[in-house]
C-alpha atoms as a PDB file:
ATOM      1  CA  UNK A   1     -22.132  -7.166 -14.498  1.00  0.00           C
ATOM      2  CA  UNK A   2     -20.465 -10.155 -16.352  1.00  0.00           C
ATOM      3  CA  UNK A   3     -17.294 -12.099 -15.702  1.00  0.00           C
ATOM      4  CA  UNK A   4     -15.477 -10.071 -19.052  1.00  0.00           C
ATOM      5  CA  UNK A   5     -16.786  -6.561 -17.314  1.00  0.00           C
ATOM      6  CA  UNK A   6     -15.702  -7.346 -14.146  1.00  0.00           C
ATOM      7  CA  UNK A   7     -12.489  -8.021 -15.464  1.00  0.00           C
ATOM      8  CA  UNK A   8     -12.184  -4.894 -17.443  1.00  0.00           C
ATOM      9  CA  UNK A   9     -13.542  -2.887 -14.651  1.00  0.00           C
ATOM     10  CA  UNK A  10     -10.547  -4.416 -12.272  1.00  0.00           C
ATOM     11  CA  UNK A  11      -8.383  -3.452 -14.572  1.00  0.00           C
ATOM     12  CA  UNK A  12      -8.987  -0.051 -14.935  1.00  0.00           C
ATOM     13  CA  UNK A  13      -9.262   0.569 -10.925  1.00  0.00           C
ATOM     14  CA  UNK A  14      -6.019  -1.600 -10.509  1.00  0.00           C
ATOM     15  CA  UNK A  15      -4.431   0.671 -12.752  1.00  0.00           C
ATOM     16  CA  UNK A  16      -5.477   3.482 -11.126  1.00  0.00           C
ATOM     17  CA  UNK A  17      -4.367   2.333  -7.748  1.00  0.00           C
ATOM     18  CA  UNK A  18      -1.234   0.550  -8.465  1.00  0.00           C
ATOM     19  CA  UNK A  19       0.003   1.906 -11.708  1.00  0.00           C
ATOM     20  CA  UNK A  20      -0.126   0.799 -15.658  1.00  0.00           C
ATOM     21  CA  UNK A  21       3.888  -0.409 -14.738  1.00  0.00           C
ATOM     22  CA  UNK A  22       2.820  -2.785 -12.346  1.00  0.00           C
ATOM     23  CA  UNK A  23      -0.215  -4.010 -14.069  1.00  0.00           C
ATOM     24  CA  UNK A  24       1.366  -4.201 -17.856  1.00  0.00           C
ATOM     25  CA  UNK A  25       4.198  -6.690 -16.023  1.00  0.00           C
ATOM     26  CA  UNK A  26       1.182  -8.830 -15.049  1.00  0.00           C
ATOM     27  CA  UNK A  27      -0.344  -9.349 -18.279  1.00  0.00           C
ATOM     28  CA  UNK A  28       3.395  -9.566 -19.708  1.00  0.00           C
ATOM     29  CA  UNK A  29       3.964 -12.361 -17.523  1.00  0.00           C
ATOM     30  CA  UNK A  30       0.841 -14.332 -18.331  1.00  0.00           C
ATOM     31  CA  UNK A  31       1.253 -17.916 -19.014  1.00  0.00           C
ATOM     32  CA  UNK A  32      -0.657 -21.415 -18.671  1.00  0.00           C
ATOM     33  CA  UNK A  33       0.056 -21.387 -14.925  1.00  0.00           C
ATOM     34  CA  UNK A  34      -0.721 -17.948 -13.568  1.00  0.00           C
ATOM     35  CA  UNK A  35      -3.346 -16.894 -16.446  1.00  0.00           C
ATOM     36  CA  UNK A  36      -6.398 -17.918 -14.194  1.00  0.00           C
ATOM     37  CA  UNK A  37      -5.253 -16.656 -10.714  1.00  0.00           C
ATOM     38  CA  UNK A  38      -4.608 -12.954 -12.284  1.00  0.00           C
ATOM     39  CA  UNK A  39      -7.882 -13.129 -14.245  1.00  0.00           C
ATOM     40  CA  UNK A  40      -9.549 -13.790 -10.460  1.00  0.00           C
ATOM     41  CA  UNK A  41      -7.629 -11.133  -8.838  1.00  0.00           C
ATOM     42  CA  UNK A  42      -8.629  -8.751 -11.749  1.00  0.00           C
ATOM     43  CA  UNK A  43     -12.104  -9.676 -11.516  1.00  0.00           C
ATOM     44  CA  UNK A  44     -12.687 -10.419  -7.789  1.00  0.00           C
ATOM     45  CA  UNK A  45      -9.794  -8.064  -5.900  1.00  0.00           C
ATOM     46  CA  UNK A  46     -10.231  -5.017  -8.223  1.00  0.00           C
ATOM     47  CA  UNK A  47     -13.583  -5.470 -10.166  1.00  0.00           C
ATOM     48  CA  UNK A  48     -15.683  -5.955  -7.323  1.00  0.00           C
ATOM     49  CA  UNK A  49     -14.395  -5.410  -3.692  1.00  0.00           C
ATOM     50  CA  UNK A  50     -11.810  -2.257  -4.172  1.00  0.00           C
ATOM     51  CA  UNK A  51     -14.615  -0.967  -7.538  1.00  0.00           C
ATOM     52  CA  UNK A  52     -17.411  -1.032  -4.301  1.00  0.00           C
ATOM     53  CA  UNK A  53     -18.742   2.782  -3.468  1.00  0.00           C
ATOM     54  CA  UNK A  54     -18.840   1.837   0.270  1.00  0.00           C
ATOM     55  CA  UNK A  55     -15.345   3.219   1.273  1.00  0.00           C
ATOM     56  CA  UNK A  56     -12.892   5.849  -0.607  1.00  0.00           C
ATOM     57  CA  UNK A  57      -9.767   4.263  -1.931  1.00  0.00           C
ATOM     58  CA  UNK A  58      -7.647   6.360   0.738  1.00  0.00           C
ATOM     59  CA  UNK A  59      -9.825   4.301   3.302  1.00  0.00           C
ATOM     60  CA  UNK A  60      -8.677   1.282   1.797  1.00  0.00           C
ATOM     61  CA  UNK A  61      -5.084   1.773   0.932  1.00  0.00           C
ATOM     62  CA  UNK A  62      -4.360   2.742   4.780  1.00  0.00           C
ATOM     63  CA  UNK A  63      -6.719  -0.471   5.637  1.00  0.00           C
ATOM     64  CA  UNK A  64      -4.817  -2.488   3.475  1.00  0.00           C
ATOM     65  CA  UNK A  65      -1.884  -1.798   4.574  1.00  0.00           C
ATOM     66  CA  UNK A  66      -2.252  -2.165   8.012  1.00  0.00           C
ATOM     67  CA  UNK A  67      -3.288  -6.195   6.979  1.00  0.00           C
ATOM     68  CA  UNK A  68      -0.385  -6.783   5.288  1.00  0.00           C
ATOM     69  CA  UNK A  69       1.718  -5.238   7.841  1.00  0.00           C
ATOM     70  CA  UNK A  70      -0.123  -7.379  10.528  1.00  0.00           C
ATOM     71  CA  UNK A  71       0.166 -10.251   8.372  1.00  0.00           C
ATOM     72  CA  UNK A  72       4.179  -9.136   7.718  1.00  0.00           C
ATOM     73  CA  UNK A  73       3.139 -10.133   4.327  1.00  0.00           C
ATOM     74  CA  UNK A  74       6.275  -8.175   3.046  1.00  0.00           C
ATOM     75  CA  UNK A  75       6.444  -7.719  -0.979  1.00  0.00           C
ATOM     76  CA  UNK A  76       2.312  -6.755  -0.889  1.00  0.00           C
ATOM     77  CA  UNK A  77       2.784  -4.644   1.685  1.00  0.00           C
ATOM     78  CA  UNK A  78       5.668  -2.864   0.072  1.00  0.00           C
ATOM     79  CA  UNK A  79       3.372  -2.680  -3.303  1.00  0.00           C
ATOM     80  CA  UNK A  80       0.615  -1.033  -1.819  1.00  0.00           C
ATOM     81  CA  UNK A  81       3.033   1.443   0.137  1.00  0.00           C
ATOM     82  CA  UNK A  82       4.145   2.680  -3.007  1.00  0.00           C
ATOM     83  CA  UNK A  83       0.633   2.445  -4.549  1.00  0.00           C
ATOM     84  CA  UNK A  84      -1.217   4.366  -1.910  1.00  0.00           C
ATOM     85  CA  UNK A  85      -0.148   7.849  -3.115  1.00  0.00           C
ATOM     86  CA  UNK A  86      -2.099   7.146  -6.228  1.00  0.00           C
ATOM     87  CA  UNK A  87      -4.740   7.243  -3.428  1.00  0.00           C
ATOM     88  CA  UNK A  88      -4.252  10.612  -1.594  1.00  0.00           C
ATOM     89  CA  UNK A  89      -2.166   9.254   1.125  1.00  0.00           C
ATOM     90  CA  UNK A  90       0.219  10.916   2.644  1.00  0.00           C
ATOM     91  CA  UNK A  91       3.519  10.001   4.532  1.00  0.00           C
ATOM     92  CA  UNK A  92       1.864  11.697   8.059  1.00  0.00           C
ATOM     93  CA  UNK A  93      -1.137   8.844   6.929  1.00  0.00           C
ATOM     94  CA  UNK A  94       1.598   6.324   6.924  1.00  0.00           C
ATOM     95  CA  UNK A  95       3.200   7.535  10.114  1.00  0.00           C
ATOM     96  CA  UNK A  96      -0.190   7.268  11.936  1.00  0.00           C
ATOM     97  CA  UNK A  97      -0.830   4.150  10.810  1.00  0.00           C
ATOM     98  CA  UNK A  98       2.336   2.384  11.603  1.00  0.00           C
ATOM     99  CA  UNK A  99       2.718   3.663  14.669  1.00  0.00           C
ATOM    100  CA  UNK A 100      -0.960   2.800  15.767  1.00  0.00           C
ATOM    101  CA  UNK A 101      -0.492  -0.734  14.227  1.00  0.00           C
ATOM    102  CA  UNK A 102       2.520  -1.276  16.327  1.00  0.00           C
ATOM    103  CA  UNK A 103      -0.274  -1.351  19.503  1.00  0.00           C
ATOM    104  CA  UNK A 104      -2.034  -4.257  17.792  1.00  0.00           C
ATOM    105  CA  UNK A 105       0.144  -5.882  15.610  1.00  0.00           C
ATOM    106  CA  UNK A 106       3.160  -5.334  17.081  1.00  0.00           C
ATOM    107  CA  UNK A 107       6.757  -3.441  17.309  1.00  0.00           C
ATOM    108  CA  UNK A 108       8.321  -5.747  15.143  1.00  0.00           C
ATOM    109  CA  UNK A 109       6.025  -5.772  12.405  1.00  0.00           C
ATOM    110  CA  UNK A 110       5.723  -1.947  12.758  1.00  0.00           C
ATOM    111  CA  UNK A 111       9.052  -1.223  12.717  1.00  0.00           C
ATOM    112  CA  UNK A 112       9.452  -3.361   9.952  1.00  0.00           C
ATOM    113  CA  UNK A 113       7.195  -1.677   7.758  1.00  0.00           C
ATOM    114  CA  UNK A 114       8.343   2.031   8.718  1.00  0.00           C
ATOM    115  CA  UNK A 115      12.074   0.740   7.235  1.00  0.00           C
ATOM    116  CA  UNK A 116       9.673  -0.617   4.550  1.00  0.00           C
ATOM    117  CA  UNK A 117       8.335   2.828   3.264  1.00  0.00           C
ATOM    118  CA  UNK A 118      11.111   4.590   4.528  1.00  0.00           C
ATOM    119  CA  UNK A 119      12.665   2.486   1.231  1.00  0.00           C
ATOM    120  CA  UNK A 120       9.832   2.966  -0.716  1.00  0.00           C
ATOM    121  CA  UNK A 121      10.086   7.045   0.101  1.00  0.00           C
ATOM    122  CA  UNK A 122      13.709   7.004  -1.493  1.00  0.00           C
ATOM    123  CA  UNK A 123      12.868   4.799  -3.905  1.00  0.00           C
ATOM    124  CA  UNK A 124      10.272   7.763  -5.028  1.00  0.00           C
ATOM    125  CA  UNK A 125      12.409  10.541  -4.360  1.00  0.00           C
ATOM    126  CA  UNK A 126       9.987  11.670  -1.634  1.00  0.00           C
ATOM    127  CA  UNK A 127      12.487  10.686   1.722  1.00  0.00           C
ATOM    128  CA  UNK A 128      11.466  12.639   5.159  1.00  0.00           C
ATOM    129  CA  UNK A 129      13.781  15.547   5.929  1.00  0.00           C
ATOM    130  CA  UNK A 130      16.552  15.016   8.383  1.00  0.00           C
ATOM    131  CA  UNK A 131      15.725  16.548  11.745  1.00  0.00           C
ATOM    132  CA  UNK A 132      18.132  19.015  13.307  1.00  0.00           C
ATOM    133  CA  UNK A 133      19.924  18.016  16.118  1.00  0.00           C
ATOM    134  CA  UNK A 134      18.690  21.549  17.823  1.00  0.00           C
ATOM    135  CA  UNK A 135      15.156  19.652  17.087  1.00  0.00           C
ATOM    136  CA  UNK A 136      16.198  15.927  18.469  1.00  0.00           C
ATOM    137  CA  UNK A 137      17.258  17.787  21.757  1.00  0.00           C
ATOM    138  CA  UNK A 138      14.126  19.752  22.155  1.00  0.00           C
ATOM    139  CA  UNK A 139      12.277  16.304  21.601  1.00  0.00           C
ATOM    140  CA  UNK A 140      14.309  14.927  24.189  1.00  0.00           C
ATOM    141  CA  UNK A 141      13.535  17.517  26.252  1.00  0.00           C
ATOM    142  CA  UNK A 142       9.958  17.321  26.322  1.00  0.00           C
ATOM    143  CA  UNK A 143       9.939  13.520  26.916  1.00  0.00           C
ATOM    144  CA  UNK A 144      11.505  14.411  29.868  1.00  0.00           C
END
């Protein structure tokens, strides 16, 4: 495959995985500066690591985002929380994951990024339902 393939190929999973929004505001916002470093992460980010058959996209949105949670690498990490639905996860993926990420990577981070998609729920008109209080008691109960 060629540089110009490559490219097109990134674009097309990119698209798929974050959204023709997100990546039309990138080529909008193409100038002399920044031309070269989105061409690379076209090519080299999206054409050949996340185009690879070795692991399904849902594999590497939740790996992903457990990096840039460990990394508190905050405005990519709240990108690929909203992108990762175009992947087939779910919000009980997301809950597993943060919570097991705040063993390695920490309580702050993790309870950072639960806040994080917590946002990024609303923001997608998908926020978790409110537990009853008749529930929170029972909870309480059992951690007894």
């Amino acid at each position: 495959m060629n540089d110009e393939q490559r490219y097109e190929q990134g674009i097309k999973v990119r698209t798929e995985v974050l959204g023709e929004k997100h990546v039309n505001r990138s080529i909008e916002n193409l100038n002399d500066f920044n031309a070269d470093f989105q061409n690379f992460i076209s090519r080299f980010a999206w054409g050949e690591v996340w185009s690879r058959p070795g692991m399904p996209r849902h594999t590497r949105s939740l790996v992903t985002i457990a990096i840039l949670l460990s990394l508190g690498r905050e405005d990519e990490l709240r990108m690929h929380l909203r992108a990762c639905f175009n992947n087939g996860v779910t919000k009980d993926d997301l809950k597993e994951l943060i919570l097991h990420c705040s063993l390695y990577a920490g309580l702050p981070a993790a309870n950072a990024a639960m806040h994080m998609a917590e946002e990024v729920f609303a923001d997608l008109g998908i926020a978790p339902q409110k537990l009853s209080e008749q529930h929170l008691n029972q909870e309480q109960t059992n951690q007894e």
